[in-house]
PDB file of N, CA and C in Angstrom:
ATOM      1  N   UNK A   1      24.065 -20.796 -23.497  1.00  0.00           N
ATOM      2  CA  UNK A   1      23.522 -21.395 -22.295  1.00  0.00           C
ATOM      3  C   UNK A   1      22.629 -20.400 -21.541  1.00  0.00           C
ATOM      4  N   UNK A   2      22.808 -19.177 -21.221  1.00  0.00           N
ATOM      5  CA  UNK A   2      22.030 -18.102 -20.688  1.00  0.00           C
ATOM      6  C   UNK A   2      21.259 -17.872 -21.599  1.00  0.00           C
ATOM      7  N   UNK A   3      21.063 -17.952 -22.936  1.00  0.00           N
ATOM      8  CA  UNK A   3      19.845 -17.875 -23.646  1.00  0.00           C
ATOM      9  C   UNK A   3      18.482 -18.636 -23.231  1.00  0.00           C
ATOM     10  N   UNK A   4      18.693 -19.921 -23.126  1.00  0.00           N
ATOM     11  CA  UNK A   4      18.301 -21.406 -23.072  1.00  0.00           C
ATOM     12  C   UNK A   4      17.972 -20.939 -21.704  1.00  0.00           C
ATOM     13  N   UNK A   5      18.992 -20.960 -20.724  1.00  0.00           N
ATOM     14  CA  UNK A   5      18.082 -20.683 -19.058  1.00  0.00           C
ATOM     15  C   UNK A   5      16.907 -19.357 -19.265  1.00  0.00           C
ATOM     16  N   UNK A   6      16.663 -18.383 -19.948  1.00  0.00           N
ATOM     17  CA  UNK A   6      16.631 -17.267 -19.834  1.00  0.00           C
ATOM     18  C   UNK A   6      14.871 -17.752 -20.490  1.00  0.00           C
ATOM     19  N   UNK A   7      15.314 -18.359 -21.671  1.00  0.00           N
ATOM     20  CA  UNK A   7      13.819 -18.371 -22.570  1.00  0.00           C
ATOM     21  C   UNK A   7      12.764 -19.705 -21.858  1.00  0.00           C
ATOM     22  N   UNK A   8      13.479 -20.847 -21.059  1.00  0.00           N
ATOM     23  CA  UNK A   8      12.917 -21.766 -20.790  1.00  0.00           C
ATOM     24  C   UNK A   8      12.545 -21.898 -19.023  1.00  0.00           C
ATOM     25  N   UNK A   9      13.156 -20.967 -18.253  1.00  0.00           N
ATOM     26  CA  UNK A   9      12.791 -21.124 -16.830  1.00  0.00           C
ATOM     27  C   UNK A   9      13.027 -19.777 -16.412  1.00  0.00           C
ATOM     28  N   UNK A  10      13.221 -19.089 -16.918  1.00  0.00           N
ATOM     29  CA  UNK A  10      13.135 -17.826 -15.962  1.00  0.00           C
ATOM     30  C   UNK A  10      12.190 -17.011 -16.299  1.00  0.00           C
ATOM     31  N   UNK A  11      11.641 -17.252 -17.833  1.00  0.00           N
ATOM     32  CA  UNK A  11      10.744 -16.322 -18.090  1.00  0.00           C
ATOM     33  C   UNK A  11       9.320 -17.110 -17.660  1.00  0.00           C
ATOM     34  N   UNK A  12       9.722 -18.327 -17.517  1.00  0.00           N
ATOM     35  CA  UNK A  12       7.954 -19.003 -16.847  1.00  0.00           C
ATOM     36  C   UNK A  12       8.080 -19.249 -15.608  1.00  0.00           C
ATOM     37  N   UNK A  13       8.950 -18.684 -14.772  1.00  0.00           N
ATOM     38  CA  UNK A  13       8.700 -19.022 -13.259  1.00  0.00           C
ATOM     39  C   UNK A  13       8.847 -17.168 -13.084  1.00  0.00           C
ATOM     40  N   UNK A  14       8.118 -17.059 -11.753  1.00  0.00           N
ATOM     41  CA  UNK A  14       7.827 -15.437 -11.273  1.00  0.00           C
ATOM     42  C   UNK A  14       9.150 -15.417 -10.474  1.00  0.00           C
ATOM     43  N   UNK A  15       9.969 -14.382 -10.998  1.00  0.00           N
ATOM     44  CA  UNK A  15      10.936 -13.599 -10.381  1.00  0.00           C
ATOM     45  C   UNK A  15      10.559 -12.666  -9.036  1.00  0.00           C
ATOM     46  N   UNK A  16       9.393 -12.362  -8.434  1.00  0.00           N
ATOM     47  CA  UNK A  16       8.934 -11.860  -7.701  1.00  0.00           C
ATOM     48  C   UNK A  16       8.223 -12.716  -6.318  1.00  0.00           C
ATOM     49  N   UNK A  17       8.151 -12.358  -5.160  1.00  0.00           N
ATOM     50  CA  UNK A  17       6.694 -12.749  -4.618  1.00  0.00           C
ATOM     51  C   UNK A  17       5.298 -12.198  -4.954  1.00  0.00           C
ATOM     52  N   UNK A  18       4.911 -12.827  -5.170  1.00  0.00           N
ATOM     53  CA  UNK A  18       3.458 -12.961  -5.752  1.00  0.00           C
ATOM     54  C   UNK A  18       2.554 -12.046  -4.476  1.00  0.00           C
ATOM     55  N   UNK A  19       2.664 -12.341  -2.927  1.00  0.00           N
ATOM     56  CA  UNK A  19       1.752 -12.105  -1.841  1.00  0.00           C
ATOM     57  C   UNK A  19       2.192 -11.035  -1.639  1.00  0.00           C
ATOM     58  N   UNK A  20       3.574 -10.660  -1.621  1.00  0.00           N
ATOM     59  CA  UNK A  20       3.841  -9.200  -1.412  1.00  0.00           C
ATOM     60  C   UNK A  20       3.793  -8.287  -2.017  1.00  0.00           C
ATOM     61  N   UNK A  21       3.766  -8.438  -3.016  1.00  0.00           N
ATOM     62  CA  UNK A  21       3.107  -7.769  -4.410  1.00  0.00           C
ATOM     63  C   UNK A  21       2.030  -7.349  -4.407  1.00  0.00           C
ATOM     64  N   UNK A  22       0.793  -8.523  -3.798  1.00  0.00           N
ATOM     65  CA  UNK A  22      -0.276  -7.845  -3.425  1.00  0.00           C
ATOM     66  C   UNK A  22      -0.754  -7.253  -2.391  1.00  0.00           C
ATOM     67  N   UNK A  23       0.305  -7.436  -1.208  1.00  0.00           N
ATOM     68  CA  UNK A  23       0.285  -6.512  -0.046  1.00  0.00           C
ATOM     69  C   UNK A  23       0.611  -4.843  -0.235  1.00  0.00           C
ATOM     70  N   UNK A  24       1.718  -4.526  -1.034  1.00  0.00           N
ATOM     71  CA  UNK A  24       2.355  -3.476  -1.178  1.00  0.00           C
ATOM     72  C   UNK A  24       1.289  -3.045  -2.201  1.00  0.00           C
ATOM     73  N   UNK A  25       0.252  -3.521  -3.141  1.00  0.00           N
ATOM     74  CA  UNK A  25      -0.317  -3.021  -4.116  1.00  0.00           C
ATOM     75  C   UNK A  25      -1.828  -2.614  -3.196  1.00  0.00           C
ATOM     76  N   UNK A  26      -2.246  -3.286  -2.307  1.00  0.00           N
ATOM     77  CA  UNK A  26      -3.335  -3.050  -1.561  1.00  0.00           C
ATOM     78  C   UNK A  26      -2.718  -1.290  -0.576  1.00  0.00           C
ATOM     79  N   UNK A  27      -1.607  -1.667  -0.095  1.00  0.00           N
ATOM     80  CA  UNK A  27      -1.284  -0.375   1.369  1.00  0.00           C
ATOM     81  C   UNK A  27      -1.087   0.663   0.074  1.00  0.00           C
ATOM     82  N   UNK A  28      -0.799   0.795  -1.195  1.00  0.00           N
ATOM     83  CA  UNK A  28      -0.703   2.100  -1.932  1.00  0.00           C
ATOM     84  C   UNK A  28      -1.808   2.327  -2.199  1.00  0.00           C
ATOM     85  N   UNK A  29      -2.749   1.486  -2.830  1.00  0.00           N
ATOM     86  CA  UNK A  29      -4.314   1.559  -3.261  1.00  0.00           C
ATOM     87  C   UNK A  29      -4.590   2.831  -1.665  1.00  0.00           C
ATOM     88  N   UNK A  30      -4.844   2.449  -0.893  1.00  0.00           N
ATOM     89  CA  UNK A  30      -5.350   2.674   0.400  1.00  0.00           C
ATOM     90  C   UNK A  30      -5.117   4.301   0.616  1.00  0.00           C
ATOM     91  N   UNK A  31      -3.838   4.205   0.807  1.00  0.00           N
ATOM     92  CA  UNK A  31      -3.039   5.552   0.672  1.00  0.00           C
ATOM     93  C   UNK A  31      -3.447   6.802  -0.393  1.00  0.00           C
ATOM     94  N   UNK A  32      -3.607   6.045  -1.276  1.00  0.00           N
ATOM     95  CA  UNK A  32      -3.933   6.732  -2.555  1.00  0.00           C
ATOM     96  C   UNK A  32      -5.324   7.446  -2.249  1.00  0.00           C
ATOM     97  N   UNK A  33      -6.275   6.497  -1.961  1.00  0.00           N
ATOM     98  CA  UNK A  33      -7.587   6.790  -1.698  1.00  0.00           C
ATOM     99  C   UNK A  33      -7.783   7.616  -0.643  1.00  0.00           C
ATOM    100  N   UNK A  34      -7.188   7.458   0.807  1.00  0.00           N
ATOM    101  CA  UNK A  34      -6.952   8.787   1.522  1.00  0.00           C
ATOM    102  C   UNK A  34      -6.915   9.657   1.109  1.00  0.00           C
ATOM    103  N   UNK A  35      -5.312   9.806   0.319  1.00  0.00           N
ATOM    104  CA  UNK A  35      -5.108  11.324   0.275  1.00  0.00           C
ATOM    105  C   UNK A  35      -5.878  12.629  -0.580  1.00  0.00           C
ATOM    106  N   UNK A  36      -6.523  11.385  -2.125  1.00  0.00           N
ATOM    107  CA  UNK A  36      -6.853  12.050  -3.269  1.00  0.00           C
ATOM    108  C   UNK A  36      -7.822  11.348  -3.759  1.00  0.00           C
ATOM    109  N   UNK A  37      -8.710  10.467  -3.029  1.00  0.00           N
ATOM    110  CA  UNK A  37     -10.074   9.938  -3.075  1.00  0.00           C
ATOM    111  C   UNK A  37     -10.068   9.004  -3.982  1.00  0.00           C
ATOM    112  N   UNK A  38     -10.881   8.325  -4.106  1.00  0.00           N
ATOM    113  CA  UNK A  38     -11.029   7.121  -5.049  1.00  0.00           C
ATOM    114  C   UNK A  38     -10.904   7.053  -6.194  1.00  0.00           C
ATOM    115  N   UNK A  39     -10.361   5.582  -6.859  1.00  0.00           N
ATOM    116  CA  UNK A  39     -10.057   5.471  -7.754  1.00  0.00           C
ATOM    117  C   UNK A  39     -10.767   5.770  -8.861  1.00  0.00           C
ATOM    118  N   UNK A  40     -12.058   5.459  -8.911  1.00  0.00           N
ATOM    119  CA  UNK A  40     -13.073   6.566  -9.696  1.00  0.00           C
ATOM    120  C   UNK A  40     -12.775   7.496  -9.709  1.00  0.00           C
ATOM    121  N   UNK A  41     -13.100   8.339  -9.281  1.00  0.00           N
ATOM    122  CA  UNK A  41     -12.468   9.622  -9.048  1.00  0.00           C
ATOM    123  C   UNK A  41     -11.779  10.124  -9.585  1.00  0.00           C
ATOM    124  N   UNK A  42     -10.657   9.173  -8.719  1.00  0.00           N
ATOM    125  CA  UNK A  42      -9.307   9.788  -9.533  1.00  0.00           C
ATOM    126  C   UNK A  42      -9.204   9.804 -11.566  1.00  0.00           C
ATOM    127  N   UNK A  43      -9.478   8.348 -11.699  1.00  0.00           N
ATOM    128  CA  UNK A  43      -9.425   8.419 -13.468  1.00  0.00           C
ATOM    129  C   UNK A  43     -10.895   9.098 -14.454  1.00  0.00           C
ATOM    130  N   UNK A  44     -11.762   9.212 -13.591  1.00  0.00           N
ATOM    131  CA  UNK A  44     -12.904   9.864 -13.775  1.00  0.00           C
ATOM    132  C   UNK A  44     -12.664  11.730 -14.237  1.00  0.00           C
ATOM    133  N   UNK A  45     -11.681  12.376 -13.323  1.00  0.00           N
ATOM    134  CA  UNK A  45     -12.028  13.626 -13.152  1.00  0.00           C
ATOM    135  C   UNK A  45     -11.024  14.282 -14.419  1.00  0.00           C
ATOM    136  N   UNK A  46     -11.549  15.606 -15.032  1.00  0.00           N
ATOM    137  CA  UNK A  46     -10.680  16.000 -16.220  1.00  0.00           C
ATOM    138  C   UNK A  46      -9.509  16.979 -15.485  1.00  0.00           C
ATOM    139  N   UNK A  47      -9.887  17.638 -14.327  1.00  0.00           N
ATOM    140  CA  UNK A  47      -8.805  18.465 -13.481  1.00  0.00           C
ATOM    141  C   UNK A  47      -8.943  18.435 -12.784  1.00  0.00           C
ATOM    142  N   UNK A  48      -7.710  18.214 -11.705  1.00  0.00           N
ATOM    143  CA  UNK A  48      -7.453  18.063 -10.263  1.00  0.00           C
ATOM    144  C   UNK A  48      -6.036  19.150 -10.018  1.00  0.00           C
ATOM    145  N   UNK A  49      -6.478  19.682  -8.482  1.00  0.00           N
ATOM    146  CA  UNK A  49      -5.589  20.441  -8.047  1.00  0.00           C
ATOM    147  C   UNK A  49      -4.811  19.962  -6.610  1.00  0.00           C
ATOM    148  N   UNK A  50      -3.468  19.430  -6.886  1.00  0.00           N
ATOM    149  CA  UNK A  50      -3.023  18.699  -5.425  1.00  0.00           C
ATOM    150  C   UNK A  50      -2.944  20.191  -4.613  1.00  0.00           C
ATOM    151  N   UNK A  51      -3.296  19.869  -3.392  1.00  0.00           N
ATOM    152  CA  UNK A  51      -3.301  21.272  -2.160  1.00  0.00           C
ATOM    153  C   UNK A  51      -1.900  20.612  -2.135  1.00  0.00           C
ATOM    154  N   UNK A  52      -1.001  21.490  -1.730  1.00  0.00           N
ATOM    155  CA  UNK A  52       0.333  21.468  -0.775  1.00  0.00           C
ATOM    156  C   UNK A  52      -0.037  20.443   0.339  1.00  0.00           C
ATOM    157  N   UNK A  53      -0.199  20.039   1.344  1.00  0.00           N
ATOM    158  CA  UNK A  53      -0.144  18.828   2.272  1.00  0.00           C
ATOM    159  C   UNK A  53      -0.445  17.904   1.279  1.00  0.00           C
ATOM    160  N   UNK A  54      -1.102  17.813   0.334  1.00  0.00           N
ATOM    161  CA  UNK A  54      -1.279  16.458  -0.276  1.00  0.00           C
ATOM    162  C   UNK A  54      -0.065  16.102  -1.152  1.00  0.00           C
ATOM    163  N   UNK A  55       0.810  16.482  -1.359  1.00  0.00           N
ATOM    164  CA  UNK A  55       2.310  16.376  -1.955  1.00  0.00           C
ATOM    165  C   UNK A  55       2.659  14.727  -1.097  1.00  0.00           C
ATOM    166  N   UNK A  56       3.300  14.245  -1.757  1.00  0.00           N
ATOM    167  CA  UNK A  56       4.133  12.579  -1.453  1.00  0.00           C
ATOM    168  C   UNK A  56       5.126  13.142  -1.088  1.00  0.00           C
ATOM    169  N   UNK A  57       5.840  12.765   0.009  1.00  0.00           N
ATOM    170  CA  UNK A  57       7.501  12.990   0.672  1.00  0.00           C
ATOM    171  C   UNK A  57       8.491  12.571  -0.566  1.00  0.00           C
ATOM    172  N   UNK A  58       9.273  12.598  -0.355  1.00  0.00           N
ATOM    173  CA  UNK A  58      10.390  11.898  -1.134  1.00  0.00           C
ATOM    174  C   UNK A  58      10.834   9.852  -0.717  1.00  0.00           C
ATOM    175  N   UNK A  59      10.427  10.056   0.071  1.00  0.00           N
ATOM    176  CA  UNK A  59      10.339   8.617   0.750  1.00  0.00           C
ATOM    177  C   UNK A  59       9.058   8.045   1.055  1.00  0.00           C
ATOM    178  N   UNK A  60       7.875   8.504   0.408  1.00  0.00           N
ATOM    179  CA  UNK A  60       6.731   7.891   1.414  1.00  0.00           C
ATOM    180  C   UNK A  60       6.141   6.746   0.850  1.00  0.00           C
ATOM    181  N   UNK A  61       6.644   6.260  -0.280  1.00  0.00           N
ATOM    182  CA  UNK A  61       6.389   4.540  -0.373  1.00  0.00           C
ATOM    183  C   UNK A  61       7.431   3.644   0.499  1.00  0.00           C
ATOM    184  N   UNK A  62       8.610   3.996   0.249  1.00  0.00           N
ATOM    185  CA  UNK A  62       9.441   2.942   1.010  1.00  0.00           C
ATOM    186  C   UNK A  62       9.009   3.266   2.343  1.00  0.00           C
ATOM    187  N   UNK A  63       8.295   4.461   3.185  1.00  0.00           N
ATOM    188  CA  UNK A  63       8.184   4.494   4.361  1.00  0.00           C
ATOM    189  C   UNK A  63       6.548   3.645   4.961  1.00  0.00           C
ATOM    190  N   UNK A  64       6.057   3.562   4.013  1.00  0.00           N
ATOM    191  CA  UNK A  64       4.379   3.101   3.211  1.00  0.00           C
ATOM    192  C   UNK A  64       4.568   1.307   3.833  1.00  0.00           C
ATOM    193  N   UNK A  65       5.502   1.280   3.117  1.00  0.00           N
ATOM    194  CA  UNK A  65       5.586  -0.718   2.714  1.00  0.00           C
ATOM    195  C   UNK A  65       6.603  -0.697   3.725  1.00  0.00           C
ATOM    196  N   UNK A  66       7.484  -0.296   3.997  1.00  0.00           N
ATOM    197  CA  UNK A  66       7.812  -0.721   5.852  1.00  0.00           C
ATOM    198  C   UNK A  66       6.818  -0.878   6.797  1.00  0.00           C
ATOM    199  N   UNK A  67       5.989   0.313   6.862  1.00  0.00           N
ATOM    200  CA  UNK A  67       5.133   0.114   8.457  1.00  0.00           C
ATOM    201  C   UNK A  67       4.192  -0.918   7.650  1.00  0.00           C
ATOM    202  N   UNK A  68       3.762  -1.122   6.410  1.00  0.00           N
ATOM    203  CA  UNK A  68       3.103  -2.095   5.870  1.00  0.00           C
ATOM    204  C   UNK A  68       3.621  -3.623   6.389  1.00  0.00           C
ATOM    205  N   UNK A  69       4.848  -3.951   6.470  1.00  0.00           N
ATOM    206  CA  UNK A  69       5.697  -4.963   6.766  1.00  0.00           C
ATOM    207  C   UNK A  69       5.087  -5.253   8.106  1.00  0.00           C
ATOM    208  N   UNK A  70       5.963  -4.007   8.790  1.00  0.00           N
ATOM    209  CA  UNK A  70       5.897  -4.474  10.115  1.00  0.00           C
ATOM    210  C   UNK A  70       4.434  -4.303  11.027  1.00  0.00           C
ATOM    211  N   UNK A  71       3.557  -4.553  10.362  1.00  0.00           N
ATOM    212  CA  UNK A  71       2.142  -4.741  10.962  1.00  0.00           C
ATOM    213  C   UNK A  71       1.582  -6.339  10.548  1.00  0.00           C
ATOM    214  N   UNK A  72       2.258  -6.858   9.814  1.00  0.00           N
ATOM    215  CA  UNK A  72       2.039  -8.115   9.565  1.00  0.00           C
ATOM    216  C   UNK A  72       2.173  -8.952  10.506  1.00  0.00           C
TER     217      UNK A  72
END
């Protein structure tokens, strides 16, 4: 029976939200581009050197997509 639910409705309906997905994928894009310049750029270049301030916290997506939230 969990086969059957598994192959016929769960794998064709989105387990996710779809809008927040693209909210949280836009505020990292953004972020990203701040800190370490555009996405060109970024996959463009053969060496890059992160400076120390440009280091990610240990929390700074979940802290990212909160204030992302709560500006909505």
């Amino acid at each position: 029976m969990n086969n059957y639910r598994f192959k016929h409705f769960l794998q064709k309906e989105k387990q996710y939200d779809a809008e927040r997905v693209d909210v949280r994928r836009k505020l990292i894009n953004q972020a990203y581009d701040e800190r370490f310049g555009t996405k060109d750029f970024r996959h463009n270049v053969c060496f890059y050197s992160v400076k120390e301030e440009q280091n990610l916290e240990t929390d700074f997506v979940k802290k990212l997509y909160q204030k992302g939230e709560n500006n909505d």
